[in-house]
N, C-alpha and C. Protein backbone atom coordinates (compact mmCIF):
# COMPACT_ATOMS: atom_id res chain seq x y z
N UNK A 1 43.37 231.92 44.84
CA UNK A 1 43.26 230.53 45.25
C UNK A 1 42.68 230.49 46.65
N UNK A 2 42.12 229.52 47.06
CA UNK A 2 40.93 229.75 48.22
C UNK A 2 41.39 228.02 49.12
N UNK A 3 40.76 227.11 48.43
CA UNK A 3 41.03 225.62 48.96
C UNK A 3 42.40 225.39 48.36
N UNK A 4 43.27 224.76 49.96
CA UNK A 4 44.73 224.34 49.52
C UNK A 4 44.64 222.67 49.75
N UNK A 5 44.99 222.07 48.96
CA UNK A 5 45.26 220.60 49.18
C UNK A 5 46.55 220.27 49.78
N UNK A 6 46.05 218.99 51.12
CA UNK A 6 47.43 218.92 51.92
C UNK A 6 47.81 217.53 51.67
N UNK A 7 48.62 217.37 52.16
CA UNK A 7 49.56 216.39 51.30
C UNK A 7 50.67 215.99 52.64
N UNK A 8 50.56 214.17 52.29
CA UNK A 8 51.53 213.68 53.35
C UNK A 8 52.69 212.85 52.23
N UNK A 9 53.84 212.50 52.66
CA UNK A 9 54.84 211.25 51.94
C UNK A 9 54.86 210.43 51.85
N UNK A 10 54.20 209.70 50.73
CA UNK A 10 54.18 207.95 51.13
C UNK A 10 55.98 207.48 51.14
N UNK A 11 56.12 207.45 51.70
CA UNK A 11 57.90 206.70 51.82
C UNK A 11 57.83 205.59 51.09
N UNK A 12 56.95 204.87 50.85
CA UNK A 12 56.84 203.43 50.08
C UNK A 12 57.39 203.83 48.51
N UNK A 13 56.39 204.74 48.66
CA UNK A 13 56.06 204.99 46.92
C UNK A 13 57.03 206.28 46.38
N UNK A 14 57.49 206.93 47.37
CA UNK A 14 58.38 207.99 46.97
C UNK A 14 57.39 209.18 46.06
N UNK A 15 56.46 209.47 46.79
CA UNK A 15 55.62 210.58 46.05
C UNK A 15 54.67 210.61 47.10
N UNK A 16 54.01 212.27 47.28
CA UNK A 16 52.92 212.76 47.91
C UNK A 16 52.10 212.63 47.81
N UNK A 17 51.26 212.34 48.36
CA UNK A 17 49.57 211.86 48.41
C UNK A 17 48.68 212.64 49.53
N UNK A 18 47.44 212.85 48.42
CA UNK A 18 46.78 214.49 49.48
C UNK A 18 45.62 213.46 50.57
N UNK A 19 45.59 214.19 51.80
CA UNK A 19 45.07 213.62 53.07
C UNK A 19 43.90 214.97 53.14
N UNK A 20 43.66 215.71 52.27
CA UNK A 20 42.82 216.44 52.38
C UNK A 20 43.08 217.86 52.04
N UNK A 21 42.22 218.51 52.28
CA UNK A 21 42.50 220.18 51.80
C UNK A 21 41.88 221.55 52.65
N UNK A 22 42.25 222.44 52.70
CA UNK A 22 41.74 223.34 53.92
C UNK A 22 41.94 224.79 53.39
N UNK A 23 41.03 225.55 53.68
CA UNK A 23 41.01 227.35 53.31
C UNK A 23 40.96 227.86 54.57
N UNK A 24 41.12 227.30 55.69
CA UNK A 24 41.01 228.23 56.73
C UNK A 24 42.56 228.28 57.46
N UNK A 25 42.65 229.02 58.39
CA UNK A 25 43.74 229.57 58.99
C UNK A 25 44.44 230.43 58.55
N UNK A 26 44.49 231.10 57.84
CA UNK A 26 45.52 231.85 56.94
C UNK A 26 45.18 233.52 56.77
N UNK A 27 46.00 234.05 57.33
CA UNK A 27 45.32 235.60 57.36
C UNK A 27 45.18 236.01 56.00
N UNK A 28 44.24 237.29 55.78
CA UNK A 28 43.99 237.41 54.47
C UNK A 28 45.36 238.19 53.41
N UNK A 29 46.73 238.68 54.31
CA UNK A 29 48.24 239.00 53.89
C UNK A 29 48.97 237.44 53.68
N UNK A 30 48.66 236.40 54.31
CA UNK A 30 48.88 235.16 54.15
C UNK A 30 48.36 234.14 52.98
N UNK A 31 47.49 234.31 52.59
CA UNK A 31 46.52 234.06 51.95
C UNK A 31 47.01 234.47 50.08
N UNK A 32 47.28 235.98 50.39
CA UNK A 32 47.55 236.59 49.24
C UNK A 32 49.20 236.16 48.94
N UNK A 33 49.94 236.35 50.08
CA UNK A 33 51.34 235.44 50.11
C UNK A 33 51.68 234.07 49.29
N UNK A 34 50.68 233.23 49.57
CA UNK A 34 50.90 232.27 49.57
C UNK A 34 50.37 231.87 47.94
N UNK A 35 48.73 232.31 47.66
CA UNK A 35 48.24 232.28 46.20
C UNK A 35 50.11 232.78 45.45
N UNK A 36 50.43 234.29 45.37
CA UNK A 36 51.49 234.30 44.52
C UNK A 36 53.07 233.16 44.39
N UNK A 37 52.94 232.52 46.05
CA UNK A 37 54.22 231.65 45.79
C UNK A 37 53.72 229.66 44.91
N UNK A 38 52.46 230.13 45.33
CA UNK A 38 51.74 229.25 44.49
C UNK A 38 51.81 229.28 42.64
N UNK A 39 51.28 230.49 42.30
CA UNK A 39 51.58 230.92 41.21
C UNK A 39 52.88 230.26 40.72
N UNK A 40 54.01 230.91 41.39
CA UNK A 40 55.61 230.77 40.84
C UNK A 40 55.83 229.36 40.15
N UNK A 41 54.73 228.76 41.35
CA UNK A 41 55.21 226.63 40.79
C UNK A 41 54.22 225.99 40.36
N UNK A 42 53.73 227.24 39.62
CA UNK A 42 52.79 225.76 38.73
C UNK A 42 53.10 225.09 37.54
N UNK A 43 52.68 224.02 37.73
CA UNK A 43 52.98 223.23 36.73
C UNK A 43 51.53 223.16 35.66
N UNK A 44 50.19 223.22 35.82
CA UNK A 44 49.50 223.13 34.50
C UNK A 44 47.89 223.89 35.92
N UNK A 45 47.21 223.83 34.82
CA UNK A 45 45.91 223.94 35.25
C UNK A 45 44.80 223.94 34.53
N UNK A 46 43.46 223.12 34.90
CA UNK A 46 42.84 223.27 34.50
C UNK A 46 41.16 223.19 35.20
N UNK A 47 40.18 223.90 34.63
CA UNK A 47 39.18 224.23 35.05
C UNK A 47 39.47 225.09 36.41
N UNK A 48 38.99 224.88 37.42
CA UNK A 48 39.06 225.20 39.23
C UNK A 48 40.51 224.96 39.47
N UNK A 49 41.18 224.04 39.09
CA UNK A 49 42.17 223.24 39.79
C UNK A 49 43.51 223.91 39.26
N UNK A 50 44.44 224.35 40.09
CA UNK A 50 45.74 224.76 39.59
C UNK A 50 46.82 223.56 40.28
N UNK A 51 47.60 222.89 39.53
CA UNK A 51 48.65 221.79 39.88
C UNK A 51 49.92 222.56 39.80
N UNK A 52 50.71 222.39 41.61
CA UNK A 52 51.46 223.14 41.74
C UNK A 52 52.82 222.19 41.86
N UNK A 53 54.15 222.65 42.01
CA UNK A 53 55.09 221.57 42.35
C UNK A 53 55.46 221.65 43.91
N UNK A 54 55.06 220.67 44.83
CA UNK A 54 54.87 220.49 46.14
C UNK A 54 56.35 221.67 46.79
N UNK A 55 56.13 222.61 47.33
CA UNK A 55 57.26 223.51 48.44
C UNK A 55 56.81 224.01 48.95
N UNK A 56 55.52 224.43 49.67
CA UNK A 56 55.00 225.00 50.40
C UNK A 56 54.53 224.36 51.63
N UNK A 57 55.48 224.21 53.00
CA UNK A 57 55.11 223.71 54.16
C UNK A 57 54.37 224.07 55.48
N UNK A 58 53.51 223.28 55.65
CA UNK A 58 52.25 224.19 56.66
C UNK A 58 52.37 223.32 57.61
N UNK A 59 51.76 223.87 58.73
CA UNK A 59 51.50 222.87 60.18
C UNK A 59 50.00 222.82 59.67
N UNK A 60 49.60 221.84 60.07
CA UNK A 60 47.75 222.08 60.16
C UNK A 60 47.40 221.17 61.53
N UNK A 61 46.14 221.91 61.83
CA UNK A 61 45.53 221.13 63.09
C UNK A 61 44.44 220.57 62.22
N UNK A 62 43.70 219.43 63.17
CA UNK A 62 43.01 218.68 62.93
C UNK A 62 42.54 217.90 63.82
N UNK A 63 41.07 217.79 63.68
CA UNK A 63 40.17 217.05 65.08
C UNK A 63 40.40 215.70 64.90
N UNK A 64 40.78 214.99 63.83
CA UNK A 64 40.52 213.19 63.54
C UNK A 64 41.40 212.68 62.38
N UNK A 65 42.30 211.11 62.67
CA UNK A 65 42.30 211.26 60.90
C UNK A 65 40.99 209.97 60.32
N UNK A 66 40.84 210.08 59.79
CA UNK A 66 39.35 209.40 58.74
C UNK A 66 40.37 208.58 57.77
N UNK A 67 39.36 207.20 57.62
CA UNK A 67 39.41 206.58 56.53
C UNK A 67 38.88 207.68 55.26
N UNK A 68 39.44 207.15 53.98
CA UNK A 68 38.95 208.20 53.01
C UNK A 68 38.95 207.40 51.40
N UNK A 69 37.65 207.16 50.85
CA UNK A 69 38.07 206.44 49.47
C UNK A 69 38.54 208.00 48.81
N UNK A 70 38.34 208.77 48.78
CA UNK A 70 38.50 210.10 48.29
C UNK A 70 39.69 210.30 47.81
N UNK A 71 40.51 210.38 48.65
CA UNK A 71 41.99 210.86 48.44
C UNK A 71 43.14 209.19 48.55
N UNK A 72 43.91 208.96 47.41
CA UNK A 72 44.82 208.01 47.00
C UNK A 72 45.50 207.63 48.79
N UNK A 73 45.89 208.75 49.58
CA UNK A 73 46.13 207.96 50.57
C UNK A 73 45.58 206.89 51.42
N UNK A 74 44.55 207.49 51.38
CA UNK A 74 43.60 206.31 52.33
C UNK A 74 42.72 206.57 53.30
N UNK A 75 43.35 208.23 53.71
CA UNK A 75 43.05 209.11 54.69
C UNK A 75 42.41 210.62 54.65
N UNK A 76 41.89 211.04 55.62
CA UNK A 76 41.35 212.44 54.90
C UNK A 76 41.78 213.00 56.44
N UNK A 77 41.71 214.55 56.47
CA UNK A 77 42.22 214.91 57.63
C UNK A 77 40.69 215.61 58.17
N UNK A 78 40.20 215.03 59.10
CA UNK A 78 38.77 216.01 59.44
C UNK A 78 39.22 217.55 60.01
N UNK A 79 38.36 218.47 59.25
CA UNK A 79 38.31 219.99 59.65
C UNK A 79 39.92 220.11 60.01
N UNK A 80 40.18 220.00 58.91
CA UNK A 80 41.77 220.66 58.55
C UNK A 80 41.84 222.19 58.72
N UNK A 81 42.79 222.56 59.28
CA UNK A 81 42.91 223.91 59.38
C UNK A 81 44.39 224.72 59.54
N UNK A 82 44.98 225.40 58.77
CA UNK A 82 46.48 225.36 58.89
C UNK A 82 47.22 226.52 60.12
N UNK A 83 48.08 225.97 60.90
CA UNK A 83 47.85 226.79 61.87
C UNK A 83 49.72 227.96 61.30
N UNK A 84 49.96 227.70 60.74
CA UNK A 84 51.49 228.51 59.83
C UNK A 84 51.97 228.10 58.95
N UNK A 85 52.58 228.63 58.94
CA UNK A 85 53.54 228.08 57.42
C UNK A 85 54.89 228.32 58.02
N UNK A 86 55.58 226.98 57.34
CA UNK A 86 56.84 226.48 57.58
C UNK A 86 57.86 226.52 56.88
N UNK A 87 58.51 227.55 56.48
CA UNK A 87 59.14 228.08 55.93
C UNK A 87 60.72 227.26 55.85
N UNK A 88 60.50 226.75 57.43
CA UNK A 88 61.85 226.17 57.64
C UNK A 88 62.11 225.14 57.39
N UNK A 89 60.98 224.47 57.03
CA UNK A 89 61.04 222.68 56.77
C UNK A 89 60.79 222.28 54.75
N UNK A 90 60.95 221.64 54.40
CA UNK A 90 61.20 221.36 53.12
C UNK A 90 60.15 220.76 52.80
N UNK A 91 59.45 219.62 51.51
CA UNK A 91 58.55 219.04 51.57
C UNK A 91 58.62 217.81 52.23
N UNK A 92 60.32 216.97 52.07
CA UNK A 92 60.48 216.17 52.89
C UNK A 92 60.48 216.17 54.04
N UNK A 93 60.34 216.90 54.72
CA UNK A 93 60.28 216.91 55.90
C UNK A 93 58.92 217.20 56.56
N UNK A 94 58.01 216.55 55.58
CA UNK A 94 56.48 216.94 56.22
C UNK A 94 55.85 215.29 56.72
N UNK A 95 54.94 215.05 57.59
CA UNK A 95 54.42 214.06 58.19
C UNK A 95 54.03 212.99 56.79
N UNK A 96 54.75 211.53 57.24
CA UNK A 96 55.11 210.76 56.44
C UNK A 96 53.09 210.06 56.24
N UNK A 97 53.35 209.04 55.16
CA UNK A 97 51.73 208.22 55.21
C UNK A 97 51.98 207.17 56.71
N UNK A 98 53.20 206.69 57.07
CA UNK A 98 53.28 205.62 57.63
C UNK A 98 52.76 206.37 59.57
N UNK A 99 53.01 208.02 59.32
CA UNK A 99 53.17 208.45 60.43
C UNK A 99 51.29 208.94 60.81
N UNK A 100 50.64 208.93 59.45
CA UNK A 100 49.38 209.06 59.53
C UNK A 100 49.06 207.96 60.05
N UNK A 101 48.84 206.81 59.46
CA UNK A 101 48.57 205.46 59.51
C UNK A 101 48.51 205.01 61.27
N UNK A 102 49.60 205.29 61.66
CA UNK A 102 50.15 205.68 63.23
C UNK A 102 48.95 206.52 63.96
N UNK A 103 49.00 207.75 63.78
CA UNK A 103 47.83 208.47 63.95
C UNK A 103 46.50 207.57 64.28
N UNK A 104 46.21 206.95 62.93
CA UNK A 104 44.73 206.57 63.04
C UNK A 104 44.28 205.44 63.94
N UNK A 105 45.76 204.72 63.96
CA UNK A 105 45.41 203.62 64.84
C UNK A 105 45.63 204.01 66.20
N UNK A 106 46.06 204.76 66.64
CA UNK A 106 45.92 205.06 67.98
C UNK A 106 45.05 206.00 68.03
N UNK A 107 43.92 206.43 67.62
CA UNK A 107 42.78 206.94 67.37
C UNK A 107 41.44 205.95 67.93
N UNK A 108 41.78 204.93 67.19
CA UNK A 108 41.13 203.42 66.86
C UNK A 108 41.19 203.19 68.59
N UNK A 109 42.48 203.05 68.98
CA UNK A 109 42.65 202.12 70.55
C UNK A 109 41.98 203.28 71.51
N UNK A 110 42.10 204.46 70.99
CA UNK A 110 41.71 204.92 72.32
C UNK A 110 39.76 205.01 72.65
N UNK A 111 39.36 204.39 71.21
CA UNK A 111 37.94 204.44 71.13
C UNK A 111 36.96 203.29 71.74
């Protein structure tokens, strides 16, 4: 597995919604780590695409957040890049949609 899709919480809707996807940051022992804990939770796949059940928590950096028709949130994360994995945090406990949303508009004011 190469491109990981990232994913924020809509709190509204009570389900994850992807803000974008990223293959970089990840050493190539990380990389291989992570494809097998990937493996463990999948739920189906088809063609390119493997659908996993969301437990895998990352920090990612990122230069901007973007409007996005692309992805159901609304948002895309520009030049996503994951800077670890978070072993210690759960899926709930990953950056909410309302906390993106936040993000963008003070993006907006400072422009």
């Amino acid at each position: 597995m190469s491109d990981y899709w990232l994913a924020c919480f809509d709190e509204e809707n009570r389900r994850f919604v992807p803000v974008g996807k990223t293959f970089k940051g990840l050493t190539d022992k990380e990389f291989s780590e992570i494809t097998k804990r990937l493996l463990r939770d999948k739920l189906a796949e088809e063609a390119a695409i493997v659908y996993v059940r969301p437990g895998i928590v990352v920090e990612v950096a990122f230069n901007e957040v973007q409007r996005s028709k692309t992805y159901s949130s609304g948002f895309a994360l520009r030049f996503a890049r994951t800077k670890r994995i978070r072993d210690d945090k759960s899926p709930f406990d990953i950056t909410t949609l309302s906390e993106i949303r936040e993000i963008y508009k003070r993006q907006l004011e400072k422009r």
